[in-house]
PDB file of N, CA and C in Angstrom:
ATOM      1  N   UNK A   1       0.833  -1.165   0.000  1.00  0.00           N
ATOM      2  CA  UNK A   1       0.000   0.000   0.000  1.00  0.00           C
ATOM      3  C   UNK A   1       0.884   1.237   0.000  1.00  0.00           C
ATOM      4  N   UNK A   2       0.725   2.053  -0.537  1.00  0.00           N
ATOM      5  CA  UNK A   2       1.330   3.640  -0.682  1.00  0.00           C
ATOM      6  C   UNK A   2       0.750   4.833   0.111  1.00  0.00           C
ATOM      7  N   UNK A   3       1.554   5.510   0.430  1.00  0.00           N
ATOM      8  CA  UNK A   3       1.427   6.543   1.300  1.00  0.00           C
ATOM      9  C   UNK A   3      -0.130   6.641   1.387  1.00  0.00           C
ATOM     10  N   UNK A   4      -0.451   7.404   2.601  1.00  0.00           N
ATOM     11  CA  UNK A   4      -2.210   7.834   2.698  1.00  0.00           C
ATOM     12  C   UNK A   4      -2.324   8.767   2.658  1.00  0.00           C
ATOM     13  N   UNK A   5      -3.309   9.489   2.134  1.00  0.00           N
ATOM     14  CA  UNK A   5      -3.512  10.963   1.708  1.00  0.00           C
ATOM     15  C   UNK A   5      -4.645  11.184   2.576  1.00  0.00           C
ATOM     16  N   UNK A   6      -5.322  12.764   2.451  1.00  0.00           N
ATOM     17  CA  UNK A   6      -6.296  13.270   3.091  1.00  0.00           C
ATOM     18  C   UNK A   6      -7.495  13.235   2.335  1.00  0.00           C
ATOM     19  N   UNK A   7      -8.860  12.784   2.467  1.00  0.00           N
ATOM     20  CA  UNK A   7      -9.665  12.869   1.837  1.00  0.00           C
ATOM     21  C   UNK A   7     -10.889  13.821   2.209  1.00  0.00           C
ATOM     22  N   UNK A   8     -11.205  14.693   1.898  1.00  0.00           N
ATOM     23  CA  UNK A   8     -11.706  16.052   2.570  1.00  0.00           C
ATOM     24  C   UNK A   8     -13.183  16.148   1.380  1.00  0.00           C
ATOM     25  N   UNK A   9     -14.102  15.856   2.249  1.00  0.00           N
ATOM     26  CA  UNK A   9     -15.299  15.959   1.700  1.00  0.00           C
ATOM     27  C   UNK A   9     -16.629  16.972   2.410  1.00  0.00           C
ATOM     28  N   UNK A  10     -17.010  17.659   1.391  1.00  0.00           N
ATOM     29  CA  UNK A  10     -18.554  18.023   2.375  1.00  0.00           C
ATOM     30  C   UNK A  10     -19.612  17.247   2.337  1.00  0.00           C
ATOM     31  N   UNK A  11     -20.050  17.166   3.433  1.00  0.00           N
ATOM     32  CA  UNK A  11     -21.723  16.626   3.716  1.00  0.00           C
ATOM     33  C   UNK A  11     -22.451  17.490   4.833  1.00  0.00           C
ATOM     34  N   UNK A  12     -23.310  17.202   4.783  1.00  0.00           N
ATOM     35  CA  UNK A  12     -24.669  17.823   5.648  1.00  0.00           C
ATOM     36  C   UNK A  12     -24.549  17.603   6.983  1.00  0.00           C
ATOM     37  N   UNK A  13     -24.277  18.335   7.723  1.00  0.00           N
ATOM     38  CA  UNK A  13     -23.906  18.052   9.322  1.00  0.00           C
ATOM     39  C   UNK A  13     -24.788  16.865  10.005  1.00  0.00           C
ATOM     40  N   UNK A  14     -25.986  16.982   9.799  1.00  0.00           N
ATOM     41  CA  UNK A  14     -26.975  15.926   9.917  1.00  0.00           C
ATOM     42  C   UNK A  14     -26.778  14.318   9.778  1.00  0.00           C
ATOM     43  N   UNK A  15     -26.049  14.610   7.929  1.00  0.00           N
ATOM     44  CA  UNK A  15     -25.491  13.442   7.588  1.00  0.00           C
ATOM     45  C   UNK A  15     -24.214  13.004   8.447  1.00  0.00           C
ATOM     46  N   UNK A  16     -23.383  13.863   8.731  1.00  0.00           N
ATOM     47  CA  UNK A  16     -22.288  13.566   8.993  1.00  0.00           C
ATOM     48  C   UNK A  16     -22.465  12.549  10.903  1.00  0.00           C
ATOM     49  N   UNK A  17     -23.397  13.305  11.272  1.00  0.00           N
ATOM     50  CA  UNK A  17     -23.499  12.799  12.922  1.00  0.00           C
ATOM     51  C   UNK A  17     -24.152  11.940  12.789  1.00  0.00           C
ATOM     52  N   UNK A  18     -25.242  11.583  12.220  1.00  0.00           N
ATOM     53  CA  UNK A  18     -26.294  10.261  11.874  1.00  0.00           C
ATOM     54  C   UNK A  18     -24.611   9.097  11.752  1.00  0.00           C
ATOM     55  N   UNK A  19     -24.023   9.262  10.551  1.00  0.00           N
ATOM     56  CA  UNK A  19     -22.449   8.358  10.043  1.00  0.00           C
ATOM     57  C   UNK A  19     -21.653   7.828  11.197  1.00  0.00           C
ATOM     58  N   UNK A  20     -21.383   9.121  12.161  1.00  0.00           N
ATOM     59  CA  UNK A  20     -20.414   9.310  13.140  1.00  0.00           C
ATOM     60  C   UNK A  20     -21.145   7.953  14.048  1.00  0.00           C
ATOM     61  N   UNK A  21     -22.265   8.362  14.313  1.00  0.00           N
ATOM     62  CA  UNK A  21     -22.817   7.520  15.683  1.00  0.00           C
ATOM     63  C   UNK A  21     -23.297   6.054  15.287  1.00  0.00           C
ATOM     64  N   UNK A  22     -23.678   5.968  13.440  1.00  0.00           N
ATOM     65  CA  UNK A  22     -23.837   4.531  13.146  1.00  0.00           C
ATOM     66  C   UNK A  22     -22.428   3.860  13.330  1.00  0.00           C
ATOM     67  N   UNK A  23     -21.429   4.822  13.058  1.00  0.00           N
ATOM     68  CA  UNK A  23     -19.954   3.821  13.095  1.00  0.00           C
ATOM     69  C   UNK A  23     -20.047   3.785  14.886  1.00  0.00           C
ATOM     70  N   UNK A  24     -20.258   4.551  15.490  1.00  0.00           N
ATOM     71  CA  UNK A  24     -19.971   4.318  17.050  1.00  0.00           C
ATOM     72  C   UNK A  24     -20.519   2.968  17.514  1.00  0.00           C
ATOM     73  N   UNK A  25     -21.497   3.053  16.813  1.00  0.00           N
ATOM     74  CA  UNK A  25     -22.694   1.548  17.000  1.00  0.00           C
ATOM     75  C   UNK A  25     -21.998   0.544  17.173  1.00  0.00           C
ATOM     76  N   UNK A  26     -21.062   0.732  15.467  1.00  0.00           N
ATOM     77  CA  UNK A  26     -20.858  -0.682  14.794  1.00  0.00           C
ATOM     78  C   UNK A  26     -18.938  -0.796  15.891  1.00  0.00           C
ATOM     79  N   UNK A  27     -18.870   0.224  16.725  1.00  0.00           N
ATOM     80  CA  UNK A  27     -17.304  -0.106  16.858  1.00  0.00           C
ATOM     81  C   UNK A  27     -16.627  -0.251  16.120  1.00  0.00           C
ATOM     82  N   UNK A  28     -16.493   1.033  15.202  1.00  0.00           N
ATOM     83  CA  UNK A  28     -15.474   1.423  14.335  1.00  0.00           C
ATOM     84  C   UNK A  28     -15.672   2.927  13.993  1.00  0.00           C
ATOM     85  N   UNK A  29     -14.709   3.026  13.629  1.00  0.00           N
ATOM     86  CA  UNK A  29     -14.283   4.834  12.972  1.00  0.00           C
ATOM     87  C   UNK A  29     -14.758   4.999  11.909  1.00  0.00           C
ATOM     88  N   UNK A  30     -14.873   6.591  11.645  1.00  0.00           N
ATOM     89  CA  UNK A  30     -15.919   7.087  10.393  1.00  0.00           C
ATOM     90  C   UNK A  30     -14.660   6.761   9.494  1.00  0.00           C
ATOM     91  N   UNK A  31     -13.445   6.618   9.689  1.00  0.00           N
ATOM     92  CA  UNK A  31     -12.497   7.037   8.650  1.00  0.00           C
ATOM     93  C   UNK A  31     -12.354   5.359   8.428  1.00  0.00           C
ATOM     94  N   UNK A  32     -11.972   4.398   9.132  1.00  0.00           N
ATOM     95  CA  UNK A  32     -12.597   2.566   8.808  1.00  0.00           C
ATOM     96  C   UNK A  32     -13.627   2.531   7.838  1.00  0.00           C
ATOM     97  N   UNK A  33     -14.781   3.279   8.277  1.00  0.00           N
ATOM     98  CA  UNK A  33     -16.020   2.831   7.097  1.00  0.00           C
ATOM     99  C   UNK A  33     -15.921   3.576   6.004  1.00  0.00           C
ATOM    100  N   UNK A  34     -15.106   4.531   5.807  1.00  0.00           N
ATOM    101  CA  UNK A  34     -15.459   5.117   4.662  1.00  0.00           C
ATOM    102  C   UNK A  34     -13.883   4.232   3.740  1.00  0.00           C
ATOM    103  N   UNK A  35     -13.042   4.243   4.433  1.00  0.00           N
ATOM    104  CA  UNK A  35     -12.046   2.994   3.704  1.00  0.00           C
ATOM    105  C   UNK A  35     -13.017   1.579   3.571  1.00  0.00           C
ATOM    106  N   UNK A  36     -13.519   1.436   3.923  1.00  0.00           N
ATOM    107  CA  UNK A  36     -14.212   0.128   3.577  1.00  0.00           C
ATOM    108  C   UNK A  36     -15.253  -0.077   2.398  1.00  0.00           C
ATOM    109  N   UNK A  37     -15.853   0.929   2.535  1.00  0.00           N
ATOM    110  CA  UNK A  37     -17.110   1.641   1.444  1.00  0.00           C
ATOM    111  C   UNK A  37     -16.086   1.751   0.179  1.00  0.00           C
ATOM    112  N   UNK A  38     -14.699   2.464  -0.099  1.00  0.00           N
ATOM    113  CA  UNK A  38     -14.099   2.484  -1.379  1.00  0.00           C
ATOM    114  C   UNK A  38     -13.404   1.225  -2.052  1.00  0.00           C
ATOM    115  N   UNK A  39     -12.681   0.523  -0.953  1.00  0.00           N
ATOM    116  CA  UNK A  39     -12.032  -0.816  -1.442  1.00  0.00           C
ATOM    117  C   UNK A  39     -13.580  -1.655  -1.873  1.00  0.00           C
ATOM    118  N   UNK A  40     -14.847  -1.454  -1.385  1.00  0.00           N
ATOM    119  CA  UNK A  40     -15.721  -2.390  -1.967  1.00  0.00           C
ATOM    120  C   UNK A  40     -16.348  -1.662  -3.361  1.00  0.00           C
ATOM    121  N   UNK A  41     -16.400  -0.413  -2.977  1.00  0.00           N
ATOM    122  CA  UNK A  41     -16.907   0.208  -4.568  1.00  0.00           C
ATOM    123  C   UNK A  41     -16.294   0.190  -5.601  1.00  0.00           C
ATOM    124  N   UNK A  42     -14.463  -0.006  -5.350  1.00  0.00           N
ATOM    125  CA  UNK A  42     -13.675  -0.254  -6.251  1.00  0.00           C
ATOM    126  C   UNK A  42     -13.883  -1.547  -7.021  1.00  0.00           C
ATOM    127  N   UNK A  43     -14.250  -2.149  -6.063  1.00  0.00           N
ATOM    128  CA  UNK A  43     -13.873  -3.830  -6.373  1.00  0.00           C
ATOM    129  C   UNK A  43     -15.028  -3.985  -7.304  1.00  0.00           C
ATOM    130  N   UNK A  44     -16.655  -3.382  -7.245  1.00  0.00           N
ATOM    131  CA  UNK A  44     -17.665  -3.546  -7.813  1.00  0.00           C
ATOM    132  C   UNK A  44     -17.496  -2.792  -9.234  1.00  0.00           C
ATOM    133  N   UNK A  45     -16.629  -1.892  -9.164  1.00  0.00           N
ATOM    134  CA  UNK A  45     -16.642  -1.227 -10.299  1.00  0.00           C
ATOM    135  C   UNK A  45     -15.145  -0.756 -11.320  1.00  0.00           C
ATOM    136  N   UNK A  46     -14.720  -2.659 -10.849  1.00  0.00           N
ATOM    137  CA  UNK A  46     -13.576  -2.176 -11.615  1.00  0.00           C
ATOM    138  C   UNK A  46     -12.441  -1.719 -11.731  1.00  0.00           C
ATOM    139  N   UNK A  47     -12.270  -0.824 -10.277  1.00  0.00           N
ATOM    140  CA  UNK A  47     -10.786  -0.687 -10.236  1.00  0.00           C
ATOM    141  C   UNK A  47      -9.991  -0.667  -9.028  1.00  0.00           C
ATOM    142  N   UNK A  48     -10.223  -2.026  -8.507  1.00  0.00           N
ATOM    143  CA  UNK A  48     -10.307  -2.901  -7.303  1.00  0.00           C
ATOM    144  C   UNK A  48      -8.554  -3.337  -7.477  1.00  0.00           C
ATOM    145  N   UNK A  49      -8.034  -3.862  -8.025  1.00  0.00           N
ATOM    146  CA  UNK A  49      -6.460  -4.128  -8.710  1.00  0.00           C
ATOM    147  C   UNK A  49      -5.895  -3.197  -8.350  1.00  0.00           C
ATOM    148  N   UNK A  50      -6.393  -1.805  -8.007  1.00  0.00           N
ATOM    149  CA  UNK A  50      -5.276  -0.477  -8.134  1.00  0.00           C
ATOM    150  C   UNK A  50      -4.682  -0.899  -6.412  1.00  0.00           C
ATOM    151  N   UNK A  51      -5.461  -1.516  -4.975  1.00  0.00           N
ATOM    152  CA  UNK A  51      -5.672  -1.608  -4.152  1.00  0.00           C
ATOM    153  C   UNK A  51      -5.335  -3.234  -4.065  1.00  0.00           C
ATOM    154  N   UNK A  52      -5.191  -4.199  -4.508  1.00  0.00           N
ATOM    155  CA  UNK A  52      -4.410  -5.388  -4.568  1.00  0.00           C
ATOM    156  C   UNK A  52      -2.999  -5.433  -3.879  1.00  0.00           C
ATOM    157  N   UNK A  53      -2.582  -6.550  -3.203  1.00  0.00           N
ATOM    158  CA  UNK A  53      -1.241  -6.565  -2.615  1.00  0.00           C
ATOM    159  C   UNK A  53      -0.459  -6.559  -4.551  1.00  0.00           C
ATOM    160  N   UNK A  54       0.739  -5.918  -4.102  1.00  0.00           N
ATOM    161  CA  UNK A  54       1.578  -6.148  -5.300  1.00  0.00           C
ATOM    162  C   UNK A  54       2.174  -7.819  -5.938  1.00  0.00           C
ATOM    163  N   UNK A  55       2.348  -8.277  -6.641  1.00  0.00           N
ATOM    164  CA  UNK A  55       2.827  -9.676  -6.300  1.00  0.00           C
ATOM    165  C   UNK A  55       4.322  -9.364  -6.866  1.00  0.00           C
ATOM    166  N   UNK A  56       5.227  -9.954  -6.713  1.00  0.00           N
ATOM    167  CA  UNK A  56       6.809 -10.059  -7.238  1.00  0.00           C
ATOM    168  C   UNK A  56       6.385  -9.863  -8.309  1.00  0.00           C
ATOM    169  N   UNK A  57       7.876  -9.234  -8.899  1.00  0.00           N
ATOM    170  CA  UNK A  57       7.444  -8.945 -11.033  1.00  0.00           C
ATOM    171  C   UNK A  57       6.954  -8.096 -11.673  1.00  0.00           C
ATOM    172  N   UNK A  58       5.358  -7.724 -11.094  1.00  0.00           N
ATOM    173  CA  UNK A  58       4.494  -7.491 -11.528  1.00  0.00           C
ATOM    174  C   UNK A  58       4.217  -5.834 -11.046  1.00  0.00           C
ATOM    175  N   UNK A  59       3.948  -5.065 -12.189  1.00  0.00           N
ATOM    176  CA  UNK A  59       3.689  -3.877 -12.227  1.00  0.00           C
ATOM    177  C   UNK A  59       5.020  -3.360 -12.088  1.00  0.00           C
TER     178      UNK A  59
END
């Protein structure tokens, strides 16, 4: 995996605390679910490989 960057988004304060307290629920961090939400949207749409362990050789 390569360095981590900042991902800086707006949403609706509403939205954002409804998010905050479903992850509190689930015992995990807003910043866990929203990494989790992209490695699966990637994977559904294709560019799931960019996020793959590297294998020897290759790339």
């Amino acid at each position: 995996m390569g360095k981590d960057k900042l991902f800086t988004a707006k949403v609706e304060e509403n939205l954002l605390n409804s998010f905050k307290h479903a992850c509190a629920n689930q015992d995990t961090t807003a910043s866990q679910a929203v990494r989790a939400f992209m490695r699966e949207y990637t994977r559904k749409h294709g560019q799931a490989d960019l996020f793959a362990p590297m294998k020897r050789g290759k790339r």
